[in-house]
Each structure stands twice: as structure tokens, then as C-alpha cells.
PDB file of N, CA and C in Angstrom:
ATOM      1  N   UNK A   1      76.823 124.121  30.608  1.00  0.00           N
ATOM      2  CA  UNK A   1      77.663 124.391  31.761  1.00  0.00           C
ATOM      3  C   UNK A   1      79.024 123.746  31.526  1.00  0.00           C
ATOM      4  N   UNK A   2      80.010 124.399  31.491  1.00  0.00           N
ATOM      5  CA  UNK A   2      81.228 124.035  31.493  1.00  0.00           C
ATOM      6  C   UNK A   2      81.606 123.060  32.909  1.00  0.00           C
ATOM      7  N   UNK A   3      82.814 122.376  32.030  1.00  0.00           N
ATOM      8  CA  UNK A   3      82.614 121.235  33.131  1.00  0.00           C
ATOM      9  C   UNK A   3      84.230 122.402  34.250  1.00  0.00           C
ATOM     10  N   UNK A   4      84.253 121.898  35.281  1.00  0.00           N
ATOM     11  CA  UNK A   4      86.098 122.409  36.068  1.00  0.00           C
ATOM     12  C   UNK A   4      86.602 121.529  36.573  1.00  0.00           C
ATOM     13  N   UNK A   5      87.985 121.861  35.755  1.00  0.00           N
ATOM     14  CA  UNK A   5      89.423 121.065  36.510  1.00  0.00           C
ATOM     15  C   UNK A   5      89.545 121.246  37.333  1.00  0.00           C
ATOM     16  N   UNK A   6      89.656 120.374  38.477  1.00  0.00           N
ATOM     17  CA  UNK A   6      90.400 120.735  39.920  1.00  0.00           C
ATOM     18  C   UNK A   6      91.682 120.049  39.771  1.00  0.00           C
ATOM     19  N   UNK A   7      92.573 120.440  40.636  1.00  0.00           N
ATOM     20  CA  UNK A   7      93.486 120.120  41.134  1.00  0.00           C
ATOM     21  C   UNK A   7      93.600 119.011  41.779  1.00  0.00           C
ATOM     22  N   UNK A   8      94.490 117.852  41.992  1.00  0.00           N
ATOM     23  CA  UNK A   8      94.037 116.519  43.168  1.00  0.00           C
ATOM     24  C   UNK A   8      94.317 117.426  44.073  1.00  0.00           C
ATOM     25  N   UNK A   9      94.870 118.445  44.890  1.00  0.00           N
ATOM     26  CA  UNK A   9      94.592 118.947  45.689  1.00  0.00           C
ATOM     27  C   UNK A   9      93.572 119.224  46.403  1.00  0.00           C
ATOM     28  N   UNK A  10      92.379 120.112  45.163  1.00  0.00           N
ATOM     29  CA  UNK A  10      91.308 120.759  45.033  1.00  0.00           C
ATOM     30  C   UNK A  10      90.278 119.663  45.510  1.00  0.00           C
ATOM     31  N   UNK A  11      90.475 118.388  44.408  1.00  0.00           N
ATOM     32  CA  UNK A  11      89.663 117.276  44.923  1.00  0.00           C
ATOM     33  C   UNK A  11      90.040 117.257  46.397  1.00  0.00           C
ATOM     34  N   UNK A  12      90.683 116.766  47.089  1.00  0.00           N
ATOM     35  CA  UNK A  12      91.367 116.561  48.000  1.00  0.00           C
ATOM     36  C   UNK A  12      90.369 117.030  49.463  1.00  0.00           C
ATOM     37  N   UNK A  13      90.822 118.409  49.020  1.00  0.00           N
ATOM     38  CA  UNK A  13      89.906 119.428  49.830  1.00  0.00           C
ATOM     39  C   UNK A  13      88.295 119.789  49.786  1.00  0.00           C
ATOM     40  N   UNK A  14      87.965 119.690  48.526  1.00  0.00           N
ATOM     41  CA  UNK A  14      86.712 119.104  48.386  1.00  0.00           C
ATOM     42  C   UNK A  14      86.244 117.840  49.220  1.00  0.00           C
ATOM     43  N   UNK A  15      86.673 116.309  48.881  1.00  0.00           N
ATOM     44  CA  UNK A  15      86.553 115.519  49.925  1.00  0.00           C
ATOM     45  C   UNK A  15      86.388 115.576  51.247  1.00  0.00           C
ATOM     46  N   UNK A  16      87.555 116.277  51.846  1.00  0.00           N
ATOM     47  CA  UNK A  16      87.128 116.554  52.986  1.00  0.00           C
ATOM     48  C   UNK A  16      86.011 117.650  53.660  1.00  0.00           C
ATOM     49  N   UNK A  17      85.668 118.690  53.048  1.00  0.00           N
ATOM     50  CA  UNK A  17      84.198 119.313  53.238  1.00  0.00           C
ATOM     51  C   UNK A  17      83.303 118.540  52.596  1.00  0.00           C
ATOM     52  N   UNK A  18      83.435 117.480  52.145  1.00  0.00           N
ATOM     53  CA  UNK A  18      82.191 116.713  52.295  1.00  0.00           C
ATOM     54  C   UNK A  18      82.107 115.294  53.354  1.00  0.00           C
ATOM     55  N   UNK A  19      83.307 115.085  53.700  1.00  0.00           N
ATOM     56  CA  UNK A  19      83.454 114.271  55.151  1.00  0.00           C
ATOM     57  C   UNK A  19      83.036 115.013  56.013  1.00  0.00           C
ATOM     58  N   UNK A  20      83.435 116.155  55.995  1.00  0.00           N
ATOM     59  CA  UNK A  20      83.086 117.088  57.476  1.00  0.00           C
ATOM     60  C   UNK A  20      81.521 117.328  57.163  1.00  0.00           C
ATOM     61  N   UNK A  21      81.062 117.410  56.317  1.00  0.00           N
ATOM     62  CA  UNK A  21      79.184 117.500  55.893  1.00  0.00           C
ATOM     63  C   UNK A  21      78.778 116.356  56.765  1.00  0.00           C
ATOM     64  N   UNK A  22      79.426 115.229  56.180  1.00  0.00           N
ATOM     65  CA  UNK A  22      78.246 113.880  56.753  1.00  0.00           C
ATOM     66  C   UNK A  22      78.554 113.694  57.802  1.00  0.00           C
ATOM     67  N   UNK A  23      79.324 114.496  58.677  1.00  0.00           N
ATOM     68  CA  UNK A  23      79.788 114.303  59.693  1.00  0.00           C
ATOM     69  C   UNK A  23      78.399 115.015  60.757  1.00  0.00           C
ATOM     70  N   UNK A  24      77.701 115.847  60.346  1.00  0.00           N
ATOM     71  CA  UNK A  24      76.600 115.994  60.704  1.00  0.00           C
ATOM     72  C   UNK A  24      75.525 115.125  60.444  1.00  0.00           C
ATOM     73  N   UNK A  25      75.544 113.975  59.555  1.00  0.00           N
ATOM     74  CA  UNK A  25      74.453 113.234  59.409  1.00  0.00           C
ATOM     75  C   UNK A  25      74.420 112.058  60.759  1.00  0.00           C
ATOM     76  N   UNK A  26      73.736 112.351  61.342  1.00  0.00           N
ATOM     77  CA  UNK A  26      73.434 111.830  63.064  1.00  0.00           C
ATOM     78  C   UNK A  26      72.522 110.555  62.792  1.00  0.00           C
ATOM     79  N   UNK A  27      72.937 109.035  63.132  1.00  0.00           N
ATOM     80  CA  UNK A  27      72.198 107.687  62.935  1.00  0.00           C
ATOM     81  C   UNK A  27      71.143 107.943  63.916  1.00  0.00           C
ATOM     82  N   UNK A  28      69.869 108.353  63.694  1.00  0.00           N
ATOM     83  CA  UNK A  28      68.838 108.808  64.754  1.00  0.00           C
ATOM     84  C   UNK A  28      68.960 107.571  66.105  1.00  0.00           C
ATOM     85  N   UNK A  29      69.240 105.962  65.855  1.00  0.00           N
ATOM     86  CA  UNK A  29      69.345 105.173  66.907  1.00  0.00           C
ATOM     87  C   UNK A  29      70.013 105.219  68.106  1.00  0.00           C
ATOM     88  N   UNK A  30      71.249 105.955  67.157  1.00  0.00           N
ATOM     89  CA  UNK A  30      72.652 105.494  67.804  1.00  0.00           C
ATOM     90  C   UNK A  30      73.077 106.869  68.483  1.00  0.00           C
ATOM     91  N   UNK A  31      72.804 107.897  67.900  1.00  0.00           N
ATOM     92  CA  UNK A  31      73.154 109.170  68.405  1.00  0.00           C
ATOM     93  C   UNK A  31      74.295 109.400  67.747  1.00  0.00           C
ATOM     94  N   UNK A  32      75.130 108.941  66.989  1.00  0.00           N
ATOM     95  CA  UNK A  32      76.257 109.174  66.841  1.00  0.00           C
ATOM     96  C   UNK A  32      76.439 109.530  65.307  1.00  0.00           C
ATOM     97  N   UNK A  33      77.251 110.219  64.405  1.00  0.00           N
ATOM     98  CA  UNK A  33      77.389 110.794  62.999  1.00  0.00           C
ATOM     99  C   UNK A  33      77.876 109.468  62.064  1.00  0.00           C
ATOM    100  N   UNK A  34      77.273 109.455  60.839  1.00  0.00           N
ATOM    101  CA  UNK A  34      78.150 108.379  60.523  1.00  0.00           C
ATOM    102  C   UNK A  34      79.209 108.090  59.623  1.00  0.00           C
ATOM    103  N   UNK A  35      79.990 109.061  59.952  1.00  0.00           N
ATOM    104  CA  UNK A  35      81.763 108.997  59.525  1.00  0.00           C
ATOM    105  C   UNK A  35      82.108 108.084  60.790  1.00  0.00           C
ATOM    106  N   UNK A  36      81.639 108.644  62.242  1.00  0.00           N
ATOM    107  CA  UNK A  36      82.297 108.561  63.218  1.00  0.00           C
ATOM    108  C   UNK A  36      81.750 106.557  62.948  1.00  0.00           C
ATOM    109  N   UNK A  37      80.790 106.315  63.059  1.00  0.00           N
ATOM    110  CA  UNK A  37      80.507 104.940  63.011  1.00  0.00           C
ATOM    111  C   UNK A  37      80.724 104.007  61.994  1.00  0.00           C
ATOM    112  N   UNK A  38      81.870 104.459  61.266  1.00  0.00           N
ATOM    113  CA  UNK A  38      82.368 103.925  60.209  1.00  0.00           C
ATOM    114  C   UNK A  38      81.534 103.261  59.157  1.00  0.00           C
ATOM    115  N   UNK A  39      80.263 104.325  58.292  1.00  0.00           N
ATOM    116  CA  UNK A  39      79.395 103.424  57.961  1.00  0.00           C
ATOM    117  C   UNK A  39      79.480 104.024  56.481  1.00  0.00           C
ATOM    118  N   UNK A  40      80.278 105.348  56.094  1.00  0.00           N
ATOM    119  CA  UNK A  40      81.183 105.916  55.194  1.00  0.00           C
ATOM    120  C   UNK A  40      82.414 104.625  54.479  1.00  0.00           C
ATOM    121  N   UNK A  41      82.313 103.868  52.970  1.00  0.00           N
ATOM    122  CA  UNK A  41      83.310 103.412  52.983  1.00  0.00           C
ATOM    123  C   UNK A  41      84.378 103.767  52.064  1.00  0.00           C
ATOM    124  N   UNK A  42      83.535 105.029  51.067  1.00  0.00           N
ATOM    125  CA  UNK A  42      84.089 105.924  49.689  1.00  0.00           C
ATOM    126  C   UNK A  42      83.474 107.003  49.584  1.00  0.00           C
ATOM    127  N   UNK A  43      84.050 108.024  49.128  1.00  0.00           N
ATOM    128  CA  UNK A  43      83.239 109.218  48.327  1.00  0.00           C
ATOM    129  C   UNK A  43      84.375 109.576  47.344  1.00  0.00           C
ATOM    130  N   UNK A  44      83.870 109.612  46.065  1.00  0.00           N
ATOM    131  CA  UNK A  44      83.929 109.909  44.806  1.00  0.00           C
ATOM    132  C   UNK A  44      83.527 111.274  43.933  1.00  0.00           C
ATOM    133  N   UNK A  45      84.386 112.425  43.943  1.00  0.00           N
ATOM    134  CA  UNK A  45      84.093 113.897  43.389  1.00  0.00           C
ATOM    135  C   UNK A  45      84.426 113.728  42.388  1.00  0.00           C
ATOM    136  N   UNK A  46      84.230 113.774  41.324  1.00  0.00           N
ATOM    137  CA  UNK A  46      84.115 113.991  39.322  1.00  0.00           C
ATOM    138  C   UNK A  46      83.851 115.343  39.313  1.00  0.00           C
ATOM    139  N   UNK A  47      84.920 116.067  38.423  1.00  0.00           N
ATOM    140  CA  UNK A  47      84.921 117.674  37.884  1.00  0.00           C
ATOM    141  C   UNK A  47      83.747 118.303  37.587  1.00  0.00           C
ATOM    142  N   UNK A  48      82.381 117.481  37.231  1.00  0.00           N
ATOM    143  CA  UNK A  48      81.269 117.720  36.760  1.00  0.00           C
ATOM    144  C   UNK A  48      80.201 118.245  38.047  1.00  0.00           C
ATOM    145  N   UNK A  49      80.474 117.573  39.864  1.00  0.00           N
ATOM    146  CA  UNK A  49      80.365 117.743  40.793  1.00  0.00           C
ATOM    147  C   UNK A  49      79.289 116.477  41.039  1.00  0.00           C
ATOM    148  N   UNK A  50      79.194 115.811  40.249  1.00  0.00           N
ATOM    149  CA  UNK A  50      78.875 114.448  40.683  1.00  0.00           C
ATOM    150  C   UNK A  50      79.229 113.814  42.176  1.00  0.00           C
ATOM    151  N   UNK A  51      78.940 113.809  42.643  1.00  0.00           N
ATOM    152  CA  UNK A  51      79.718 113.098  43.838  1.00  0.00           C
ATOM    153  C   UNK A  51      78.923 111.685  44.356  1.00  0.00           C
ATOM    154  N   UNK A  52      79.621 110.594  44.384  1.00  0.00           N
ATOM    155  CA  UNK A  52      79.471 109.533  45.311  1.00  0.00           C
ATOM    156  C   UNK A  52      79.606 109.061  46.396  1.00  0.00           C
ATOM    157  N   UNK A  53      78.691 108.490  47.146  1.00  0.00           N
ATOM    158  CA  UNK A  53      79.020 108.395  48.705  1.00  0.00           C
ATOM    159  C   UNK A  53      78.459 106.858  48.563  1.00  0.00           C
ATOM    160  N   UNK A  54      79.888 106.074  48.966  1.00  0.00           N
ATOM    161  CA  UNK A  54      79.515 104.359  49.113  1.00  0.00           C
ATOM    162  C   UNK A  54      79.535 104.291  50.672  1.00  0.00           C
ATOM    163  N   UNK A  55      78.112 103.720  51.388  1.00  0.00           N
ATOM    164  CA  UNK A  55      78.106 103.715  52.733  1.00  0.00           C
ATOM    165  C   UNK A  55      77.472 102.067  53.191  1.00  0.00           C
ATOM    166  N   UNK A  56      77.226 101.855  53.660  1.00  0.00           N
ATOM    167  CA  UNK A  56      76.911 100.374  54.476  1.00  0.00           C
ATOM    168  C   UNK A  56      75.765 100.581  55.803  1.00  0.00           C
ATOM    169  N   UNK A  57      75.338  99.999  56.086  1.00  0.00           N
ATOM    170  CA  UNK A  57      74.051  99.936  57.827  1.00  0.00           C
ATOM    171  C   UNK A  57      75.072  99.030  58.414  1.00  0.00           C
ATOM    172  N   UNK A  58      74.544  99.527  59.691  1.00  0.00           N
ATOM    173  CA  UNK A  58      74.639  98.642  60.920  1.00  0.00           C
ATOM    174  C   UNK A  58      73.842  97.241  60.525  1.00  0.00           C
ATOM    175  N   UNK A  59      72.709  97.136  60.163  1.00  0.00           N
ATOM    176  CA  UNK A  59      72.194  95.629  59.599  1.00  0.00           C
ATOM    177  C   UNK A  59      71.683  95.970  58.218  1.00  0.00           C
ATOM    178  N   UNK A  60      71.821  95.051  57.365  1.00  0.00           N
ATOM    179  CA  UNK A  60      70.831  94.746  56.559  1.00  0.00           C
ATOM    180  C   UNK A  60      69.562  95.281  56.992  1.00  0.00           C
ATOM    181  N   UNK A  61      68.746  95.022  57.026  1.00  0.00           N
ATOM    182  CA  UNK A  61      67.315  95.251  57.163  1.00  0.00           C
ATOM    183  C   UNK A  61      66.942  96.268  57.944  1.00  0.00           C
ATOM    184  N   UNK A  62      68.116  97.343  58.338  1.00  0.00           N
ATOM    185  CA  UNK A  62      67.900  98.830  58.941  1.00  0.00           C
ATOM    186  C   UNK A  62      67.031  99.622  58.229  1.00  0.00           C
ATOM    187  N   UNK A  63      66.119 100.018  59.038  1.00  0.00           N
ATOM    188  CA  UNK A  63      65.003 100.745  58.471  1.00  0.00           C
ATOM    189  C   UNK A  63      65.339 102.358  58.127  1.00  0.00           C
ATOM    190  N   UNK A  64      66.614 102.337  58.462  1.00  0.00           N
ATOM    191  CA  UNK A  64      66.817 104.149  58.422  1.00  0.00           C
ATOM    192  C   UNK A  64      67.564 104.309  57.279  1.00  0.00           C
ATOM    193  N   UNK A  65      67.436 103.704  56.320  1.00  0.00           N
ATOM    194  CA  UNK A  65      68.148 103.856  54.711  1.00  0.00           C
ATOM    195  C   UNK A  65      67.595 105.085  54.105  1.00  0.00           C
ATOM    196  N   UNK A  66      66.389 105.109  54.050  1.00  0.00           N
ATOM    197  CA  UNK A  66      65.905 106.283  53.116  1.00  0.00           C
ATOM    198  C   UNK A  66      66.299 107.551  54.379  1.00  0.00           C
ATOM    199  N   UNK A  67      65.917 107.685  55.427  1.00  0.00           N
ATOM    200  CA  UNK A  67      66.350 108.754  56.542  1.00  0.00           C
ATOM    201  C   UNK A  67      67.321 109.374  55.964  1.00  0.00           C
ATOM    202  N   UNK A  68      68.370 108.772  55.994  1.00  0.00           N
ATOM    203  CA  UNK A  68      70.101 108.517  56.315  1.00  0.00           C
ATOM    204  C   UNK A  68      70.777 109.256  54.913  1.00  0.00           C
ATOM    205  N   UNK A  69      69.559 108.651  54.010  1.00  0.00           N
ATOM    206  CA  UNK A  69      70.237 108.700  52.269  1.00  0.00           C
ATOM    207  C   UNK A  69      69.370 110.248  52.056  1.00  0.00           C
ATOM    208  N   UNK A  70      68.373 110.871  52.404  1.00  0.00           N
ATOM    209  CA  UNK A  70      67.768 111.779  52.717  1.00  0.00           C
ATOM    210  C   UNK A  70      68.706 113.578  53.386  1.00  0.00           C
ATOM    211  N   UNK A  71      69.562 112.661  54.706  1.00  0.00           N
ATOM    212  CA  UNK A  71      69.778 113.650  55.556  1.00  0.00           C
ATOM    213  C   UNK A  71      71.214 113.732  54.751  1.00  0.00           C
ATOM    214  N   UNK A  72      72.032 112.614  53.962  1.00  0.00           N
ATOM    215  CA  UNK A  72      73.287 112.870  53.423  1.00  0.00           C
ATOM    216  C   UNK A  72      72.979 113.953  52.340  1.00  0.00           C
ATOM    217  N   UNK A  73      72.064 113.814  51.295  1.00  0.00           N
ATOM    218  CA  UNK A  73      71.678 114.590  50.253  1.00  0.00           C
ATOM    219  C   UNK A  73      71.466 116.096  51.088  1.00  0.00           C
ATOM    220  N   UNK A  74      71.039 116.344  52.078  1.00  0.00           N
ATOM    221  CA  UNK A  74      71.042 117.606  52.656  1.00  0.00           C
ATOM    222  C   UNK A  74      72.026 118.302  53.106  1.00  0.00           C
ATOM    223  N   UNK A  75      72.971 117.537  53.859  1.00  0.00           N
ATOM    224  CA  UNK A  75      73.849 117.883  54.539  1.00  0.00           C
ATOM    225  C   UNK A  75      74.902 118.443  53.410  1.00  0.00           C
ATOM    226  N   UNK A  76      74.973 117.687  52.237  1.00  0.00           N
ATOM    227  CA  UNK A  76      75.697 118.215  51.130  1.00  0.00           C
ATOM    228  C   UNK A  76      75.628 119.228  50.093  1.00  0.00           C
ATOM    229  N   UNK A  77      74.333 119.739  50.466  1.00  0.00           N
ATOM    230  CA  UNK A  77      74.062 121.033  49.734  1.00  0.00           C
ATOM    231  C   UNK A  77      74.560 122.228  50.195  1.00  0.00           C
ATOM    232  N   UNK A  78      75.467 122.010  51.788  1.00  0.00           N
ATOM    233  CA  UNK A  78      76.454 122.849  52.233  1.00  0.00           C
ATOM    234  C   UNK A  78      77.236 122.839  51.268  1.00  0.00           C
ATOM    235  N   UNK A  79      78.250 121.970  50.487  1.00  0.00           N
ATOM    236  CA  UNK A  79      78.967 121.847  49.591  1.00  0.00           C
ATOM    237  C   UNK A  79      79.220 122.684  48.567  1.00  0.00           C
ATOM    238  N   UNK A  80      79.417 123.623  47.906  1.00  0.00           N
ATOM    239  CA  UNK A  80      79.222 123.903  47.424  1.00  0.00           C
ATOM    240  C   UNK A  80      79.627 123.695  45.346  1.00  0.00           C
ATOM    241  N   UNK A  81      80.381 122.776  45.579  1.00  0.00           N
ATOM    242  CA  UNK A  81      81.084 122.095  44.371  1.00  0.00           C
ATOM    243  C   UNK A  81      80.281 121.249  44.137  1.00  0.00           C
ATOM    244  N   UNK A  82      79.792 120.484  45.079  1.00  0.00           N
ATOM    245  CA  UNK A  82      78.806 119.472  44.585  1.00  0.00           C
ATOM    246  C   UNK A  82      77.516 119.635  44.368  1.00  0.00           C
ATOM    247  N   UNK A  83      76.993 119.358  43.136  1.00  0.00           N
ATOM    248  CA  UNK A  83      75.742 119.466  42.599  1.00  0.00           C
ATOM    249  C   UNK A  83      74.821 118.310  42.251  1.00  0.00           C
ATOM    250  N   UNK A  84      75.365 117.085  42.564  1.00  0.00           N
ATOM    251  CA  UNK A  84      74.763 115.524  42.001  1.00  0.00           C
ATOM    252  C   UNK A  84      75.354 114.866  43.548  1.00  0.00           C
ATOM    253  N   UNK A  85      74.297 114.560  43.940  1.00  0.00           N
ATOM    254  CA  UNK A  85      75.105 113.267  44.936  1.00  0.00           C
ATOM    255  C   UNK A  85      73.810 112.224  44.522  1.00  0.00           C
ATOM    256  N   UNK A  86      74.504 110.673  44.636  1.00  0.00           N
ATOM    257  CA  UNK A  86      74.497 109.925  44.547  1.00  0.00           C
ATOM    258  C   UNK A  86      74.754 108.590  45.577  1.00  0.00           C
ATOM    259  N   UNK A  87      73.869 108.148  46.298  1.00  0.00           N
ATOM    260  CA  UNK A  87      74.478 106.997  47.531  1.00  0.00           C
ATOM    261  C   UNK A  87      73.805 105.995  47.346  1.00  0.00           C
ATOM    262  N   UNK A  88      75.352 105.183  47.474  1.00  0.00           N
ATOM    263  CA  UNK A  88      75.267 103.243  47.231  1.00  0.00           C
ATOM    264  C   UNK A  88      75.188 102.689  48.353  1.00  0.00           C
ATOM    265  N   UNK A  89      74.418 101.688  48.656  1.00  0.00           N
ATOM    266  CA  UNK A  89      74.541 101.149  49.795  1.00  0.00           C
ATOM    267  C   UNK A  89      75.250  99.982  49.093  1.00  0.00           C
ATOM    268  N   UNK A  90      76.471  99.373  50.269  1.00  0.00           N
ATOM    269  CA  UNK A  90      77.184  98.245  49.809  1.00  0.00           C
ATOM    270  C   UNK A  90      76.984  97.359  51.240  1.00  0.00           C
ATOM    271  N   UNK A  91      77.472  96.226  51.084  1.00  0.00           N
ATOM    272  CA  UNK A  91      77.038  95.487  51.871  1.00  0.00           C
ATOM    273  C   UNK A  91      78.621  94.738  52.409  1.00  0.00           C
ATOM    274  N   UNK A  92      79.663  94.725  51.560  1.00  0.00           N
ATOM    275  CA  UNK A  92      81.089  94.070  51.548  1.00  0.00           C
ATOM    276  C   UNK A  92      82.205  95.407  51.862  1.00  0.00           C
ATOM    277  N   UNK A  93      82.551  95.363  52.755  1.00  0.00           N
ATOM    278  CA  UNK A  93      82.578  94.254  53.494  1.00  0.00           C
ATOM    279  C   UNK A  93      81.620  95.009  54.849  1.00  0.00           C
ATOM    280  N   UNK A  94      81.093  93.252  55.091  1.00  0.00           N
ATOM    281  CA  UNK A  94      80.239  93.776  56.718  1.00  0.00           C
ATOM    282  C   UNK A  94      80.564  94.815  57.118  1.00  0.00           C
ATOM    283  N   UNK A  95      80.021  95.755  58.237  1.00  0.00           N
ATOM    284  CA  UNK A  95      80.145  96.453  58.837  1.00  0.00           C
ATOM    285  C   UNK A  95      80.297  95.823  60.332  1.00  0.00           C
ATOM    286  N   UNK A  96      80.882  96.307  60.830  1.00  0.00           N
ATOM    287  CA  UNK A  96      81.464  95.707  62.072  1.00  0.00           C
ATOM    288  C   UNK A  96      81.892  96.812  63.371  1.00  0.00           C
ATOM    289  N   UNK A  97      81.824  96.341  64.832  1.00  0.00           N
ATOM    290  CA  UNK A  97      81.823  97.318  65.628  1.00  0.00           C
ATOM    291  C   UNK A  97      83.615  98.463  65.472  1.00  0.00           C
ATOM    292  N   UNK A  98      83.745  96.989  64.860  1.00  0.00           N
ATOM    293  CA  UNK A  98      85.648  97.066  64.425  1.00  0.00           C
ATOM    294  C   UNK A  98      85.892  98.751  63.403  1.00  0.00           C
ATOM    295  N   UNK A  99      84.800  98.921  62.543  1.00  0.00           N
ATOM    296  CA  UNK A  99      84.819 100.160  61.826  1.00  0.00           C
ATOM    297  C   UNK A  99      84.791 101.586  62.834  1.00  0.00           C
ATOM    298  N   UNK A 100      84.237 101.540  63.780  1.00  0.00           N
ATOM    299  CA  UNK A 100      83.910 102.583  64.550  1.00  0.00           C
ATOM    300  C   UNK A 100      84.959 103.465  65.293  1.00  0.00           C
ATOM    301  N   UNK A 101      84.810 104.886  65.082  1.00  0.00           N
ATOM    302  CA  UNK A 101      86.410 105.468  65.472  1.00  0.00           C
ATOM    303  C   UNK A 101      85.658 105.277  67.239  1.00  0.00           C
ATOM    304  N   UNK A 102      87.097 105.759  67.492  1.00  0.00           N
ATOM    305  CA  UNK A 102      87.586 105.718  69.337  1.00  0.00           C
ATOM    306  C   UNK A 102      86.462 106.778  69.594  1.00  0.00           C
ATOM    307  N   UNK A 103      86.313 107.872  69.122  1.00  0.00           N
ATOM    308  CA  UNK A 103      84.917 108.690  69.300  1.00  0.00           C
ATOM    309  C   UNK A 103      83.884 108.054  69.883  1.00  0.00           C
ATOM    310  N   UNK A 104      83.104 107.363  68.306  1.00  0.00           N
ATOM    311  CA  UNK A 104      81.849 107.215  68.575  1.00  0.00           C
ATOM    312  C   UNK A 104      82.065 105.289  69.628  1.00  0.00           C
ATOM    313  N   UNK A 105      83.175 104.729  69.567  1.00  0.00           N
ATOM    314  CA  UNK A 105      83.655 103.893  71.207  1.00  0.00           C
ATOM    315  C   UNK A 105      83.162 104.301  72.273  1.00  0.00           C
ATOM    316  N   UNK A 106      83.505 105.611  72.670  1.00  0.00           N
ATOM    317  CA  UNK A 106      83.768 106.242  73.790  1.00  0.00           C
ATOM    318  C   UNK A 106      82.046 106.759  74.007  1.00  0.00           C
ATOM    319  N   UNK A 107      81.574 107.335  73.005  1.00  0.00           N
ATOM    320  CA  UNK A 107      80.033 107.793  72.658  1.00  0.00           C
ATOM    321  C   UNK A 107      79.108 106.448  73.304  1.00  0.00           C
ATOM    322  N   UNK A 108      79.214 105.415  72.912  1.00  0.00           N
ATOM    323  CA  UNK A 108      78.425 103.865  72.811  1.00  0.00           C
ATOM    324  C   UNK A 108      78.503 103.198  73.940  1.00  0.00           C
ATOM    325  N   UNK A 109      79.944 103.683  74.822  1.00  0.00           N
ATOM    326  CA  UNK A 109      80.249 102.763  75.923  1.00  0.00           C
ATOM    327  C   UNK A 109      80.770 101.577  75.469  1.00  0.00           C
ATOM    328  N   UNK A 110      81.174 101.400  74.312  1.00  0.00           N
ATOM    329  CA  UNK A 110      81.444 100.254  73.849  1.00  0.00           C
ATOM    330  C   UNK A 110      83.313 100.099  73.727  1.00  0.00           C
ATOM    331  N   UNK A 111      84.227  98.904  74.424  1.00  0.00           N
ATOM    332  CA  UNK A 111      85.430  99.078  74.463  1.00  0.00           C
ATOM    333  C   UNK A 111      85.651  98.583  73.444  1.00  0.00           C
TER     334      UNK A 111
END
């Protein structure tokens, strides 16, 4: 299989249909997607369609890792450039209520 050049454009736009993907991946606790809960801290597209998704929990010891890492791998087979995903859980920096857009704020009740 030949590998394809994109464009940083191309990347670009790629990236974002795969933000807008996990944007359907719903934290079953919380109700809320988790772009919106800032739990997204990288994604990484390589010409090959590799893609990386560096994400973080609400805690350490959150039991919904495999769920989460499960429903991202699905949600991205909308994608259609991407053929490899790959997700890191990182831990640095904390995750904090501070990550969370005005959305999922407004979603939580939380000011």
C-alpha cells in the first residue's frame, strides 16, 4: 500500500473530522463528550493513517479506560483516512475542572 502526502492543510482537516468523531465519544458518568471535557490533550495523523489520540481521566483509577479507548477506536472508523488509531493515556498534566469548555460548564452545572 502506498503510503499519501497530504497537505498541512489536508492534515489539518483531517484533524478536525477526527475531533468532531470523538466528539461523539460520550463519558458514560458524566454525560458529556470528551473533547467537550477536556480529556483530549493531542491527536497525531502520519500519511500512513496512523493516528494518535493522547487523552487523560477525570481520576487515575477511572474505571472507564477500556470503555472510552473502545468507543474512540469506533467512533473513528467514521474517518475515513484513518486506518491505525492508537490511544495514550497521559497523566501530565492533571486534568482539572479548569480543562472543561463553557459547554460541558454549562452541561455539569458547574461555574
Amino acid at each position: 500500500m502506498s503510503e499519501n502526502v497530504w497537505t498541512q492543510e489536508e492534515v489539518e482537516q483531517i484533524k478536525d473530522r477526527i475531533l468532531a468523531a470523538l466528539e461523539t465519544v460520550i463519558d458514560p458518568e458524566l454525560g458529556v463528550d470528551i473533547v467537550n471535557l477536556g480529556l483530549i490533550y493531542e491527536i497525531s495523523f502520519e500519511d500512513n493513517g496512523h493516528t494518535e489520540v493522547k487523552m487523560t481521566l477525570t481520576t487515575m483509577g477511572c474505571p472507564l479506560a477500556d470503555i472510552l479507548t473502545d468507543q474512540i477506536h469506533e467512533a473513528l472508523q467514521e474517518v475515513p483516512e484513518v486506518n491505525e488509531v492508537e490511544v495514550k493515556l497521559v497523566w501530565f498534566p492533571a486534568w482539572s475542572v479548569d480543562k472543561m469548555s463553557r459547554y460541558a460548564r454549562i452541561a455539569l452545572g458547574i461555574r
